[in-house]
Protein backbone atom coordinates (compact mmCIF):
# COMPACT_ATOMS: atom_id res chain seq x y z
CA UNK A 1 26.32 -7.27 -104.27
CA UNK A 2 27.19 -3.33 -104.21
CA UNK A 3 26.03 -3.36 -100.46
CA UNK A 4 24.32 -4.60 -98.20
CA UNK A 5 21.92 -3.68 -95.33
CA UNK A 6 20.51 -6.04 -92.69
CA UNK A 7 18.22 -5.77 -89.96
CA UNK A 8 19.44 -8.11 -87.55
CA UNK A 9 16.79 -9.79 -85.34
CA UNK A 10 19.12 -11.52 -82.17
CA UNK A 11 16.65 -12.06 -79.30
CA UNK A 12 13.97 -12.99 -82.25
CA UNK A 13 10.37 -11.88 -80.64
CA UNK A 14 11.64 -11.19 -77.12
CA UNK A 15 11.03 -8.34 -75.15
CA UNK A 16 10.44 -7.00 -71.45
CA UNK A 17 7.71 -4.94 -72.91
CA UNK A 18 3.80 -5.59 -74.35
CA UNK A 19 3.39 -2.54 -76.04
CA UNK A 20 -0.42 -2.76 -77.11
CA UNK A 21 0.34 -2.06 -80.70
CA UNK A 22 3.33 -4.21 -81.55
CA UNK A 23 2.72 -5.24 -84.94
CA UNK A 24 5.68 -8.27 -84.38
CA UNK A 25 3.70 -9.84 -81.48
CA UNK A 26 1.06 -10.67 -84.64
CA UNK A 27 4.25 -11.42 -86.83
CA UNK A 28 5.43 -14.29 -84.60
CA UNK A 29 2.16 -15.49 -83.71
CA UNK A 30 1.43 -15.98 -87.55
CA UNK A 31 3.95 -18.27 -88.37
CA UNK A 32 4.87 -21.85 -87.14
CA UNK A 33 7.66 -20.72 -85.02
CA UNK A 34 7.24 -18.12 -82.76
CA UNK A 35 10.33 -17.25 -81.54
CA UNK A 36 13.71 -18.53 -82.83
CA UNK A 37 15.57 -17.68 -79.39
CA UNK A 38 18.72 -15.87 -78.76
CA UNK A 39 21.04 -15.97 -81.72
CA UNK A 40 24.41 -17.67 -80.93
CA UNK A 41 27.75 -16.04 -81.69
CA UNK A 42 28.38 -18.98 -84.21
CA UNK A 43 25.55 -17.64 -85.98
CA UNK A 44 26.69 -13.67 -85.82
CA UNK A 45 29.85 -14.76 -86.90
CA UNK A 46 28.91 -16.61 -90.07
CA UNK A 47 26.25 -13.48 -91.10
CA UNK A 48 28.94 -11.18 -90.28
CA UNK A 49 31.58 -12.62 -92.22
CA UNK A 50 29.14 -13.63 -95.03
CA UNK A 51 28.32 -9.99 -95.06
CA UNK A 52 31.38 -8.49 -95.39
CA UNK A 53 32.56 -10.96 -97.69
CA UNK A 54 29.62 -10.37 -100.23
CA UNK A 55 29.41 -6.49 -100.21
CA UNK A 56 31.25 -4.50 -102.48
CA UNK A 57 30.76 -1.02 -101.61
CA UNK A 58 29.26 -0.83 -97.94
CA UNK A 59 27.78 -2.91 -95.63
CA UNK A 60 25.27 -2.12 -92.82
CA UNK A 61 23.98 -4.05 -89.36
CA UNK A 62 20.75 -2.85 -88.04
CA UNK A 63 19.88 -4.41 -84.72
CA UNK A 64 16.14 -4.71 -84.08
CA UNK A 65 13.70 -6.76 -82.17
CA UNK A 66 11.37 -7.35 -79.88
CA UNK A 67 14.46 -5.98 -77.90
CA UNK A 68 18.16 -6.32 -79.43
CA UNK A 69 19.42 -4.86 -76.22
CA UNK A 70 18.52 -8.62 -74.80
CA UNK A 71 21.62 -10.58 -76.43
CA UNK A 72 23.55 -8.76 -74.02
CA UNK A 73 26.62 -6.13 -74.33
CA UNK A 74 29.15 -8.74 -74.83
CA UNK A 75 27.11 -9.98 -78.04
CA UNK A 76 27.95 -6.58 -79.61
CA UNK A 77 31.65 -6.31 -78.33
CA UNK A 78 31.54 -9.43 -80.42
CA UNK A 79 29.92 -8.28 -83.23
CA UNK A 80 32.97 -5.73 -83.13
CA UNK A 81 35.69 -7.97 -83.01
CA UNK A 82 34.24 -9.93 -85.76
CA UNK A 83 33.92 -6.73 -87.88
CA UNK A 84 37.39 -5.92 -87.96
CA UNK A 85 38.30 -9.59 -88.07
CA UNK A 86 35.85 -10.15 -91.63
CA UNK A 87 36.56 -6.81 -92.91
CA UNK A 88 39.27 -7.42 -95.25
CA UNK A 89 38.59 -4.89 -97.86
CA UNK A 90 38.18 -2.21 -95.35
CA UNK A 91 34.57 -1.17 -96.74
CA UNK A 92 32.34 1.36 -94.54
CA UNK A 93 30.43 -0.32 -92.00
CA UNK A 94 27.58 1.35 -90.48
CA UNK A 95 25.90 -0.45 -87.02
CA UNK A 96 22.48 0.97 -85.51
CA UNK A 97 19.87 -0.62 -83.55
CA UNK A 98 16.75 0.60 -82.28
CA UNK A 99 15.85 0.08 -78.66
CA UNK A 100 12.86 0.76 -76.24
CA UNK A 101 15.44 1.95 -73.58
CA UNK A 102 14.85 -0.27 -70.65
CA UNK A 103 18.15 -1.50 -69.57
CA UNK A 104 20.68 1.46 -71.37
CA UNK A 105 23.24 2.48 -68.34
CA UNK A 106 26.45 4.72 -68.63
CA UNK A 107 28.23 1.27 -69.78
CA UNK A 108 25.94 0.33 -72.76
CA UNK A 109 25.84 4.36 -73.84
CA UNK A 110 29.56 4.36 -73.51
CA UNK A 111 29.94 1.18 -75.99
CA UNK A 112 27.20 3.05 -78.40
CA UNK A 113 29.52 6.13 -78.82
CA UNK A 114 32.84 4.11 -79.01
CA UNK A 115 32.06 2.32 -81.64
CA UNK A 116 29.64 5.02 -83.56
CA UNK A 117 26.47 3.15 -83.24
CA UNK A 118 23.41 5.42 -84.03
CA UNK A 119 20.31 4.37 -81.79
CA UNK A 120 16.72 4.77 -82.13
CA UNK A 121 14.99 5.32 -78.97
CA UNK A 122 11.12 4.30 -79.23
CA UNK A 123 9.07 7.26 -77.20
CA UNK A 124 5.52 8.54 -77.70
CA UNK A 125 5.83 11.79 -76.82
CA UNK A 126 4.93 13.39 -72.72
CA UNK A 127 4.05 10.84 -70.42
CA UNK A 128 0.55 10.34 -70.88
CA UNK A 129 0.50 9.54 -73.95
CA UNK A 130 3.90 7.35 -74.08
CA UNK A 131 2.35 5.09 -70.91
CA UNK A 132 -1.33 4.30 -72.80
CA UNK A 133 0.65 1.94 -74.78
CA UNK A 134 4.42 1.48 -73.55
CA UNK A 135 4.28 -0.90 -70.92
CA UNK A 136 6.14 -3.27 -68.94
CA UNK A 137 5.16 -6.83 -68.34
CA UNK A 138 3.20 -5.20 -65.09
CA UNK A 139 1.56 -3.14 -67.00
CA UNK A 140 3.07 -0.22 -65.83
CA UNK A 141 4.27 2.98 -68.27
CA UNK A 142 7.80 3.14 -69.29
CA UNK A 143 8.05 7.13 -69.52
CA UNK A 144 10.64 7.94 -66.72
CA UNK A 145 12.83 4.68 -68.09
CA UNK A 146 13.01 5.99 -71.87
CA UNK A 147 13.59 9.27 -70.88
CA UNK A 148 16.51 8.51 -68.51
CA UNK A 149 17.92 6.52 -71.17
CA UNK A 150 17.87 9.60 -73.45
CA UNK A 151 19.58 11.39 -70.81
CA UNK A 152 22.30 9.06 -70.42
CA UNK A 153 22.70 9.14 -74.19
CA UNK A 154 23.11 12.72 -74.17
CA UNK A 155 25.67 12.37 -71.07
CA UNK A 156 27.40 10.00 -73.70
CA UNK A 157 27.04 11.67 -76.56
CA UNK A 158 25.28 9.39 -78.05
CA UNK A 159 23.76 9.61 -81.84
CA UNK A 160 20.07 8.91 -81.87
CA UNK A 161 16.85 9.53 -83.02
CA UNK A 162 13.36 9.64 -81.43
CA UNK A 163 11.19 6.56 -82.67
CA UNK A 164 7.36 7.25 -82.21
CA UNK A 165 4.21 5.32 -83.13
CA UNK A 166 1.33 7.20 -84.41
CA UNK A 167 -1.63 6.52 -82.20
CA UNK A 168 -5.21 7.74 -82.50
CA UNK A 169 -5.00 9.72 -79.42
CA UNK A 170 -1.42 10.68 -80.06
CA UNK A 171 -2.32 11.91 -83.99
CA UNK A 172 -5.19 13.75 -81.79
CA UNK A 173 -2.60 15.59 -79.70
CA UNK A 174 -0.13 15.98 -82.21
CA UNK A 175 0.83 19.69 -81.25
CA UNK A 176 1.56 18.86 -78.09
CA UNK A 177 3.63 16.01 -78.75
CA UNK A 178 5.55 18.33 -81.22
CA UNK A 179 5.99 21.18 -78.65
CA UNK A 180 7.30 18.23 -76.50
CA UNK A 181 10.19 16.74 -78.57
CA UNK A 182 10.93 20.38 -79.29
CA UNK A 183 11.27 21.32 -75.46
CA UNK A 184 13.35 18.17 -74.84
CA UNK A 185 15.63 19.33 -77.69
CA UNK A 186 15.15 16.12 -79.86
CA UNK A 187 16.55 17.19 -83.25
CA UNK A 188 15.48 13.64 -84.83
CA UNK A 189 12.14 12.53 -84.87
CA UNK A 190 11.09 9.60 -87.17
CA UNK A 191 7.12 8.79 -86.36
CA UNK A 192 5.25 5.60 -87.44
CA UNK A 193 1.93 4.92 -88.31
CA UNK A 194 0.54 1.82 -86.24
CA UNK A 195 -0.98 -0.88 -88.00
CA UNK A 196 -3.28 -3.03 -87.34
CA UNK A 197 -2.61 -7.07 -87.39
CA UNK A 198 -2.94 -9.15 -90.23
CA UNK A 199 -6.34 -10.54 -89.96
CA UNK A 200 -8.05 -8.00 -87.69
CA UNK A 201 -10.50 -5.08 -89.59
CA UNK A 202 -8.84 -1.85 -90.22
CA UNK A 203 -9.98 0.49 -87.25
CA UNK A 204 -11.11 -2.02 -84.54
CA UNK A 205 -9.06 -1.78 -81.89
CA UNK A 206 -8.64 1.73 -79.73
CA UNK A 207 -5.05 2.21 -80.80
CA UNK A 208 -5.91 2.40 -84.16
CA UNK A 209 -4.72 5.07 -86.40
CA UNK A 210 -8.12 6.35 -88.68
CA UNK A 211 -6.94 8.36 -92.11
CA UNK A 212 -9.00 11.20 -90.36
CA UNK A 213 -7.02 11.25 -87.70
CA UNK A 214 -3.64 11.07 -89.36
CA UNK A 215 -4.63 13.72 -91.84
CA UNK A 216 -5.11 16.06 -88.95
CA UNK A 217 -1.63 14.82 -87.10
CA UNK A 218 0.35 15.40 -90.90
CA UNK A 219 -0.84 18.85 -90.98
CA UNK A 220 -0.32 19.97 -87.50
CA UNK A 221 3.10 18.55 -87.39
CA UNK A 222 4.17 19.82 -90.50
CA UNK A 223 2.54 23.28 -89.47
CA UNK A 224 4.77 23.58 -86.29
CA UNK A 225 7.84 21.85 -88.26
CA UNK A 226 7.81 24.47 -91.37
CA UNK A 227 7.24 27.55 -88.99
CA UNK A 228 10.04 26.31 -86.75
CA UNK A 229 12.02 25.58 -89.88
CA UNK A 230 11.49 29.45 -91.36
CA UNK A 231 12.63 30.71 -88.34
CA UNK A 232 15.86 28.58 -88.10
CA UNK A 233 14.93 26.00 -85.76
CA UNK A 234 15.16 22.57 -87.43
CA UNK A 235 13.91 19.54 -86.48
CA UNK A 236 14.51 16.44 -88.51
CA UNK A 237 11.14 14.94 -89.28
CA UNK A 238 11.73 11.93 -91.46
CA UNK A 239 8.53 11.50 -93.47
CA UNK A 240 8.94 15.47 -94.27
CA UNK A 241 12.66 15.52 -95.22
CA UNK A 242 11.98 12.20 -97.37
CA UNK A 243 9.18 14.26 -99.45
CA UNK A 244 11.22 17.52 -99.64
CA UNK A 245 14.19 15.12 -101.38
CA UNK A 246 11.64 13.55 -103.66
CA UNK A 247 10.47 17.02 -104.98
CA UNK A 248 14.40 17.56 -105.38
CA UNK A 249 14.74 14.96 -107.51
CA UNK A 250 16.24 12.56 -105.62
CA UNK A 251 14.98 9.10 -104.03
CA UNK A 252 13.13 8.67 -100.94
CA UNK A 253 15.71 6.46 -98.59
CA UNK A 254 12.43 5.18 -96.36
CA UNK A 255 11.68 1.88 -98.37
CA UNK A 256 7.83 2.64 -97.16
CA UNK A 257 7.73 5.67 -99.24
CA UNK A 258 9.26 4.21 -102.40
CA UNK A 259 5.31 2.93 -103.35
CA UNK A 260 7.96 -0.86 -104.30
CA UNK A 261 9.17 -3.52 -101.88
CA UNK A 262 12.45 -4.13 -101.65
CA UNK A 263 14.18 -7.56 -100.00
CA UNK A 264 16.91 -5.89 -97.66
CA UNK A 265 17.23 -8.79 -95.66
CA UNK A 266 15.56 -9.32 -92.06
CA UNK A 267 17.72 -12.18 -90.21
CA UNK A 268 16.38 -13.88 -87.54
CA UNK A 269 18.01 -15.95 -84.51
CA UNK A 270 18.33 -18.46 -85.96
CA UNK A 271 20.01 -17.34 -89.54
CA UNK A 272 16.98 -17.63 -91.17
CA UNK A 273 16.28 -14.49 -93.76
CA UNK A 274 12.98 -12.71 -94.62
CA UNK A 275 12.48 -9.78 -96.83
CA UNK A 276 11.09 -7.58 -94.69
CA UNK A 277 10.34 -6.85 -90.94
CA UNK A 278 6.52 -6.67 -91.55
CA UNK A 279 6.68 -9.77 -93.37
CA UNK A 280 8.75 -12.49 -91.22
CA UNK A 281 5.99 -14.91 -92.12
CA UNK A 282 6.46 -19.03 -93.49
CA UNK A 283 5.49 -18.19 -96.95
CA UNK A 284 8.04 -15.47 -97.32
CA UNK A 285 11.25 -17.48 -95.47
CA UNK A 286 14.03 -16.40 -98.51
CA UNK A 287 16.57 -19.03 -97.10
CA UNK A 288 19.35 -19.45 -93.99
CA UNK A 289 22.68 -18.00 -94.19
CA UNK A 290 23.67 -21.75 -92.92
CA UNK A 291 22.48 -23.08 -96.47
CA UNK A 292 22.68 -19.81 -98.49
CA UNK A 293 25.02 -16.77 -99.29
CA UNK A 294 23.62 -13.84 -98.70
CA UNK A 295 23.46 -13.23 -102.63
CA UNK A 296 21.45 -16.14 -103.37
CA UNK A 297 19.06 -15.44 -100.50
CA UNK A 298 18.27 -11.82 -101.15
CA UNK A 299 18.36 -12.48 -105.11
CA UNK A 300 16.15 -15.63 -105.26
CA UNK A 301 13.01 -16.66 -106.36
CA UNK A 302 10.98 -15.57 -103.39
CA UNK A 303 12.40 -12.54 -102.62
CA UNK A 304 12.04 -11.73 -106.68
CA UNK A 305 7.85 -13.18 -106.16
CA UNK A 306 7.85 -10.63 -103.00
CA UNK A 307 9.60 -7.61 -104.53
CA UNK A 308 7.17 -7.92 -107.74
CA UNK A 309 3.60 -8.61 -105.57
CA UNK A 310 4.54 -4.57 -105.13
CA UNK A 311 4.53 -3.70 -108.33
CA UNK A 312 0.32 -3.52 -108.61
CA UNK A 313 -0.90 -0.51 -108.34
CA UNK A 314 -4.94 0.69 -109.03
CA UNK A 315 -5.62 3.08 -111.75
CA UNK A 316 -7.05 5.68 -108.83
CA UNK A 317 -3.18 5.98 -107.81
CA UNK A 318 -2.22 6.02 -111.25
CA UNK A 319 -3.84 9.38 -112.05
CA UNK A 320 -3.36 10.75 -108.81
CA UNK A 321 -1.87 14.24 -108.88
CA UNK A 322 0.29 13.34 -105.74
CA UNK A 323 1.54 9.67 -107.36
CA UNK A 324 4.97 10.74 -107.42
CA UNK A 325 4.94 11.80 -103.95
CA UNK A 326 2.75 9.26 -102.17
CA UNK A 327 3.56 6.14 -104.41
CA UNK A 328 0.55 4.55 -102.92
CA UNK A 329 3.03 4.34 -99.74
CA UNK A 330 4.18 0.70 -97.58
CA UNK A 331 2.20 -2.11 -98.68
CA UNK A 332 1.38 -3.69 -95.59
CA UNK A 333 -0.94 -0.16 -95.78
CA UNK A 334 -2.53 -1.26 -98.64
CA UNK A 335 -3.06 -5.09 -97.87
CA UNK A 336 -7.50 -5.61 -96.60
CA UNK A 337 -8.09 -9.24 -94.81
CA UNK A 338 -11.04 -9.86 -97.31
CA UNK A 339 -8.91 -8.30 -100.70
CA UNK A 340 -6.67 -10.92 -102.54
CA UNK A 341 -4.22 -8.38 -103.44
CA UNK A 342 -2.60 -4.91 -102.31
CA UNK A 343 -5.23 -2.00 -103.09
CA UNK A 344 -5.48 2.01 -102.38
CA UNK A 345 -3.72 2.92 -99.50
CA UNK A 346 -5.62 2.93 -96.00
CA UNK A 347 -4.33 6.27 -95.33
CA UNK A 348 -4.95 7.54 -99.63
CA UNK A 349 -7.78 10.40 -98.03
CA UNK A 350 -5.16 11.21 -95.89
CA UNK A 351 -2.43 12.08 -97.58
CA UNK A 352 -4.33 13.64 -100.17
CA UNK A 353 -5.66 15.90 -97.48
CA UNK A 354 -1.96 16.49 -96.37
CA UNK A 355 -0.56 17.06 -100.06
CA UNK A 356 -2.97 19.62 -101.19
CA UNK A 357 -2.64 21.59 -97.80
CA UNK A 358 1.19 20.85 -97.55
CA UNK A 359 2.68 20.51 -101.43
CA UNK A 360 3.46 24.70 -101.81
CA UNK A 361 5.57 24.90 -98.73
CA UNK A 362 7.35 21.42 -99.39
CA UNK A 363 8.25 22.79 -102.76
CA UNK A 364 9.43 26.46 -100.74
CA UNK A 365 12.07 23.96 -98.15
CA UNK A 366 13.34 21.88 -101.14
CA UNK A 367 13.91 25.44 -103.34
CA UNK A 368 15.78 27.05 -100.33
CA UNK A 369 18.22 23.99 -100.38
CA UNK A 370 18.45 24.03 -103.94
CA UNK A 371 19.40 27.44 -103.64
C-alpha cells in the first residue's frame, strides 16, 4: 500500500472520564466485547512492524481511545524503539494521539516534543461549559486539569490542537467560546459535532446538537473567524480551512467531509481492525493483524461492503447547489434507527443555512491564497 494511517486504540474503551456524550461508551456497549484491555507490546510490535513493512510512501500512528495516555509512557518509548527498529526503508513516520489531558506532566510533554508527536487536547471551551459534560468518575469538571495540561504543553513546546465537541448549549454560546480559544491563544481549533448513540432518536437527550442550533454556531464562528482572518489574526478552524481547500480545488483531508467512507484502519487492543472509529462494531470486524497483513485487512471484502454502503446518496443531495461542498457530510450523520439505509444528512438545513450565508467569503479566503 502507498501509505498507511492507523488509529491505534491501546487501552480499548478505558478511560478516567464519563464524558456524557461519548459516542464510544455506545460503541463498546454495542458489540459482544466491550473492552479488549490494554494492548501488549507483543501486539504493538507486530502492528508496528507490519506497518512499516507494508507502506510504501508514509506511514502514520494515531493514538486514540477512551484514553491512550492509559498504556503508560513506557508503551510509547516502545513504540519508538520499535519504529526505528521496523523502519528499514526510512519512510516518514508521523505519531499523534489525542488525549483528554488528565495525567500530562513535564515528563509526558517532554517525550511529546522529543519525538514530534502532535497532540489533540479535548476542551469545550471556558469552564462552564467544558464541566457540563467533561467529567471525572466523581462527577466533577475537568476544566483546571485540561487547561494545566495545555500549559505544560506550551512550557514544552508542544504541537497541538484544541479538540471540542459541539454541544447544544455550547453551539448556543458559540461567540463566547470563540473569544475564549482566541484569548488563550489557541491557533488550532478542530470542533465536533456530538452524536447521538446508535439506537437512541435524534435530539433526545440534553446534549444533543439540533441543526438549528448548529446553523447558528457555523455562522457565528465563521463570523468571528473571517473578521479575525481579514485583519491578520488566524485561527485554524478545521471544518473552515477543509471547505476553503475544496473551493481551491483540492480534497478535503477530514474523511467526514469527503460525503465517502474510507477503511483507514481502527486497531484495537487486541489487534483486531475496524474501518472506522464510529464503527468498531461485530458486523464490521475487517480481520486481526495476528491472522492478516495489514493489506488484506484494509483491502478485503468487508472493508470493500463498508466503503461502498457510502456510496448512496438521495436525489435531494444530488441537486443540491452546495453538493460539492457538503457531500451529504459523515455517514454516521446520515444513518435514522427506523431507516434501513444512510439518508439526508441530520444537519442538511444546517449547512444549507451556513453555505448560503457563508459561500461568498469562503470563495474571498481561498482567492487571497490563490493569489
Amino acid at each position: 500500500m502507498k501509505s498507511i494511517s492507523l488509529l491505534i486504540k491501546p487501552a480499548s474503551g478505558s478511560c478516567q472520564l464519563r464524558c456524557n456524550y461519548c459516542f464510544y461508551k455506545d460503541v463498546t456497549t454495542s458489540r459482544e466485547i466491550t473492552n479488549y484491555g490494554m494492548m501488549t507490546h507483543e501486539t504493538l510490535e507486530l502492528l508496528v512492524q507490519k506497518a512499516l513493512s507494508e507502506s510504501e510512501e508514509q506511514c502514520s500512528f494515531a493514538f486514540q481511545g477512551g484514553e491512550p495516555t492509559l498504556a503508560g509512557l513506557d508503551f510509547y518509548r516502545k513504540l519508538i524503539s520499535l519504529q526505528k527498529k521496523y523502519n528499514l526503508r526510512n519512510i516518514p513516520i508521523f505519531n499523534s494521539l489525542q488525549t483528554n489531558g488528565i495525567v500530562l506532566d513535564d515528563e509526558w510533554c517532554d517525550f511529546f516534543t522529543q519525538n514530534d508527536f502532535l497532540i489533540g487536547l479535548s476542551l469545550d471551551g471556558s469552564k462552564d461549559i467544558h464541566d457540563l459534560n467533561r467529567v471525572d468518575t466523581e462527577g466533577k469538571g475537568t476544566f483546571a486539569r485540561v487547561i494545566r495540561s495545555a500549559e505544560l504543553m506550551d512550557k514544552h513546546k508542544t504541537e497541538y490542537n484544541i479538540l471540542c465537541v459541539v454541544t447544544n448549549e455550547l453551539a448556543r454560546r458559540a461567540e463566547h467560546v470563540y473569544k475564549f480559544f482566541r484569548e488563550k491563544g489557541y491557533r488550532f481549533i478542530q470542533f465536533i459535532p456530538c452524536i447521538d448513540d446508535f439506537d437512541t432518536k435524534n435530539g433526545s437527550k440534553g446534549f444533543s446538537l439540533t441543526p438549528e442550533r448548529y446553523a447558528h454556531f457555523l455562522k457565528t464562528f465563521f463570523d468571528l473567524w473571517y473578521t479575525d482572518l481579514v485583519n491578520g489574526r488566524y485561527m485554524s478552524v478545521r471544518h473552515f480551512d477543509n471547505w476553503v481547500q475544496m473551493l481551491r480545488g483540492r480534497p478535503p483531508e477530514s474523511c467526514s467531509m469527503s460525503g465517502r467512507c474510507v477503511a483507514y484502519g481502527v486497531v484495537e487492543a487486541d489487534g483486531s481492525v475496524f474501518p472506522c472509529d464510529f464503527y468498531v462494531l461485530d458486523k464490521w470486524k475487517l480481520g486481526n493483524i495476528f491472522e492478516n497483513s495489514l493489506t488484506e485487512i484494509l483491502t478485503g471484502p468487508v472493508a470493500e461492503e463498508f466503503v461502498c454502503a457510502s456510496y448512496d446518496m438521495p436525489d435531494d443531495c444530488k441537486r443540491c447547489e452546495y453538493l460539492s461542498l457538503c457531500r451529504n457530510g459523515c455517514r454516521r450523520d446520515r444513518e435514522r434507527p427506523d431507516v434501513s439505509k444512510p439518508t439526508v444528512n441530520r444537519y442538511c438545513s444546517a449547512y444549507k443555512e451556513f453555505f448560503e450565508y457563508s459561500t461568498s467569503r469562503l470563495v474571498d479566503v481561498a482567492n487571497r491564497l490563490t493569489n
